[in-house]
C-alpha atoms as a PDB file:
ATOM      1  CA  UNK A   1     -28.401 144.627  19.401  1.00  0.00           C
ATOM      2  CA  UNK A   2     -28.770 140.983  18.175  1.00  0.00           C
ATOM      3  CA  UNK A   3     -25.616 139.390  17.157  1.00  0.00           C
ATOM      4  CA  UNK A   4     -25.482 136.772  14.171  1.00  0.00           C
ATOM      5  CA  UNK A   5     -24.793 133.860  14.910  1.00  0.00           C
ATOM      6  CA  UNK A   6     -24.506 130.584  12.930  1.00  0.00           C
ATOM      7  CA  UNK A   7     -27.359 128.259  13.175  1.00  0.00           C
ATOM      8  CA  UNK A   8     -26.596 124.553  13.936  1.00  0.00           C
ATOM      9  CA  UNK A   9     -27.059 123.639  10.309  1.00  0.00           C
ATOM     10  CA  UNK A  10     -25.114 126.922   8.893  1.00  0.00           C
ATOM     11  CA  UNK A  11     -21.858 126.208  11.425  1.00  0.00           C
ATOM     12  CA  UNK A  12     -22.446 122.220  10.587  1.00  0.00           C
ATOM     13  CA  UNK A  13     -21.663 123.205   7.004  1.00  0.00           C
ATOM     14  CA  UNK A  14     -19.331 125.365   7.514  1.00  0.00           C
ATOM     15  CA  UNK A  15     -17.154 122.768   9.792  1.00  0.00           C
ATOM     16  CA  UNK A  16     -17.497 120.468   7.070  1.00  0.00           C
ATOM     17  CA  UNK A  17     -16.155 122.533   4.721  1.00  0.00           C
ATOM     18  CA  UNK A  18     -12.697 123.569   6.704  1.00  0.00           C
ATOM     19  CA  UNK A  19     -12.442 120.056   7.731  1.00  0.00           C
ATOM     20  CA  UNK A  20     -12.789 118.596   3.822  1.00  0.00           C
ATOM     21  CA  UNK A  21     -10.226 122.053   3.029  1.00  0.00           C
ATOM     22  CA  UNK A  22      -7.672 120.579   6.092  1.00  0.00           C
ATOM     23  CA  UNK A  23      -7.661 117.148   4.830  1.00  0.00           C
ATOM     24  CA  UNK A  24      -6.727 117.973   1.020  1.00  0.00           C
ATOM     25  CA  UNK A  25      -3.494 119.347   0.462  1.00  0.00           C
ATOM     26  CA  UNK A  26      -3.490 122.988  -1.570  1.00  0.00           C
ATOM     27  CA  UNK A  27      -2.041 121.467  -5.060  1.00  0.00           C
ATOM     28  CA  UNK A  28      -1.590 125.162  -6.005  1.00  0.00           C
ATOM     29  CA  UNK A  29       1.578 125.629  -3.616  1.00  0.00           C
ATOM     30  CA  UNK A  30       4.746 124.259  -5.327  1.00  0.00           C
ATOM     31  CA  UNK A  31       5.704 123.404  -1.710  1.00  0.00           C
ATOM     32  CA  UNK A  32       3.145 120.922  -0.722  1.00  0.00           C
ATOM     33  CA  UNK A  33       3.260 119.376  -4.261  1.00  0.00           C
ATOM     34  CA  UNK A  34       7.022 118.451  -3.512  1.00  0.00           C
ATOM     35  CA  UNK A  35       6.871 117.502   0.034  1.00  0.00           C
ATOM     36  CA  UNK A  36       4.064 114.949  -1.579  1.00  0.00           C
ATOM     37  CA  UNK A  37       6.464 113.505  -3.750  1.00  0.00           C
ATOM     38  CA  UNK A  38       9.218 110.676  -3.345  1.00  0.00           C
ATOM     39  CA  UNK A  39      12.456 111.359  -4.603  1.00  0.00           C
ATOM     40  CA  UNK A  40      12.673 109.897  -7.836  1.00  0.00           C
ATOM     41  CA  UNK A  41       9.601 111.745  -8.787  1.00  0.00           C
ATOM     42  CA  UNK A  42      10.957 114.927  -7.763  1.00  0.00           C
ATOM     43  CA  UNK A  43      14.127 114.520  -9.919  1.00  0.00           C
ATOM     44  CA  UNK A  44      11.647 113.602 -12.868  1.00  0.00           C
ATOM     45  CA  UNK A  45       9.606 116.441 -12.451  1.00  0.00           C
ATOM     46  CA  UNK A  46      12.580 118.550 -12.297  1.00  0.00           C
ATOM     47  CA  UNK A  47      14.017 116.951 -15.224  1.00  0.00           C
ATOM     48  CA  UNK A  48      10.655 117.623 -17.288  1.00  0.00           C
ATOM     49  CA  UNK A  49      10.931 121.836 -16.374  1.00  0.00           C
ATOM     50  CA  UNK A  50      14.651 121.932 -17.875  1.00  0.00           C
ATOM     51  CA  UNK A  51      14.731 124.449 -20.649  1.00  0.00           C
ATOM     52  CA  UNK A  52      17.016 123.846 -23.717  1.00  0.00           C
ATOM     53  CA  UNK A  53      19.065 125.740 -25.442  1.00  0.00           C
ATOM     54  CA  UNK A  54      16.681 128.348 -27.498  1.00  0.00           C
ATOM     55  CA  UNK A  55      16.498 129.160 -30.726  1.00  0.00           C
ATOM     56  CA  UNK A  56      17.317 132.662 -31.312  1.00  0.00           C
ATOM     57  CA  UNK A  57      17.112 134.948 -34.431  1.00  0.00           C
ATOM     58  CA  UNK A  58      20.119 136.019 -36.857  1.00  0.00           C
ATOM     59  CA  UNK A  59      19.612 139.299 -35.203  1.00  0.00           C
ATOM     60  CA  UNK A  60      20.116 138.340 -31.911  1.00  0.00           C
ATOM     61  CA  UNK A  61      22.681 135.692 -32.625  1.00  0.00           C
ATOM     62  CA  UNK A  62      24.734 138.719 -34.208  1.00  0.00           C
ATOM     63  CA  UNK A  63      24.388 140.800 -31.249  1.00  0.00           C
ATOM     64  CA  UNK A  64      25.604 138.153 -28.821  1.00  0.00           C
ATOM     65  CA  UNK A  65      28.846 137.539 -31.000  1.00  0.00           C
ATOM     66  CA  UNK A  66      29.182 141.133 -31.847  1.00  0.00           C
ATOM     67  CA  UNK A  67      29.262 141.235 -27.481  1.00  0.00           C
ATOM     68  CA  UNK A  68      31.653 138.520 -27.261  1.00  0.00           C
ATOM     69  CA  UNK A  69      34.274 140.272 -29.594  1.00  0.00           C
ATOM     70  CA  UNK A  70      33.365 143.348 -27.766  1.00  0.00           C
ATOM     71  CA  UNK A  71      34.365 141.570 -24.533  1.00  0.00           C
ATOM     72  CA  UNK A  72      37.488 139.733 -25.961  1.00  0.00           C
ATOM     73  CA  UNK A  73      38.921 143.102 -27.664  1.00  0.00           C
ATOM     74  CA  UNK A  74      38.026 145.071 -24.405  1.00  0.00           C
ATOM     75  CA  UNK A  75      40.348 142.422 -22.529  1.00  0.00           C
ATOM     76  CA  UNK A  76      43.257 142.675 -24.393  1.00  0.00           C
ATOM     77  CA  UNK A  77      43.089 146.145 -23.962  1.00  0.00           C
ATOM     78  CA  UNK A  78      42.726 146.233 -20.273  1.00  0.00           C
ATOM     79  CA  UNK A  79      45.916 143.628 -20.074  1.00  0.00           C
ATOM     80  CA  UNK A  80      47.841 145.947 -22.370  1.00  0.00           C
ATOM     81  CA  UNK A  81      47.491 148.878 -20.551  1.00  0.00           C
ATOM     82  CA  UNK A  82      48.459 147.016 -17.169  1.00  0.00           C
ATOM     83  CA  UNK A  83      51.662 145.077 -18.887  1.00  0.00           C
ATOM     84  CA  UNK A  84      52.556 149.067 -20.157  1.00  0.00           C
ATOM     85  CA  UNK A  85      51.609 150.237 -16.745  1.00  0.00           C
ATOM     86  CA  UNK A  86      53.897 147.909 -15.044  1.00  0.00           C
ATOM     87  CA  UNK A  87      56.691 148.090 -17.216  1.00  0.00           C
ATOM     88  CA  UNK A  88      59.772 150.480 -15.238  1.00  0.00           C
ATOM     89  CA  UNK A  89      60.084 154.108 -17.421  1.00  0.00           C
ATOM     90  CA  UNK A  90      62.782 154.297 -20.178  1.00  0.00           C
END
């Protein structure tokens, strides 16, 4: 059997090509990208990914509140029925 191996030219490229891959960093890892960075550029780029407050439809915007009363009402009823569990038979 005759094994394949690399000719000087074919394993001269392909040196060159690991060694230019080795001495850029991979700019797709969010890793590397930050360990590149100084501090105040971190906190900047951090500062630039901060998502506001969104802007939601009347539909949804009824929902939440309707989930907040929901939650309040649900509340006092729990605490009500612990103050009457607590309280010593008549």
């Amino acid at each position: 059997m005759k094994s394949k191996q690399a000719g000087p030219s074919e394993s001269q490229g392909s040196l060159e090509a690991v060694a230019a891959n080795s001495a850029e960093p991979n700019l797709e890892d969010p890793r590397i990208v930050l360990s590149l960075l100084e501090a105040d550029q971190v906190v900047a780029a951090k500062r630039q990914t901060h998502f506001g407050p969104r802007k939601f439809s009347f539909g949804v915007r009824l929902l939440l509140w309707g989930l907040r009363i929901y939650v309040v009402l649900m509340m006092v009823i729990v605490l009500i029925s612990v103050f009457r569990a607590l309280q010593p038979p008549h």
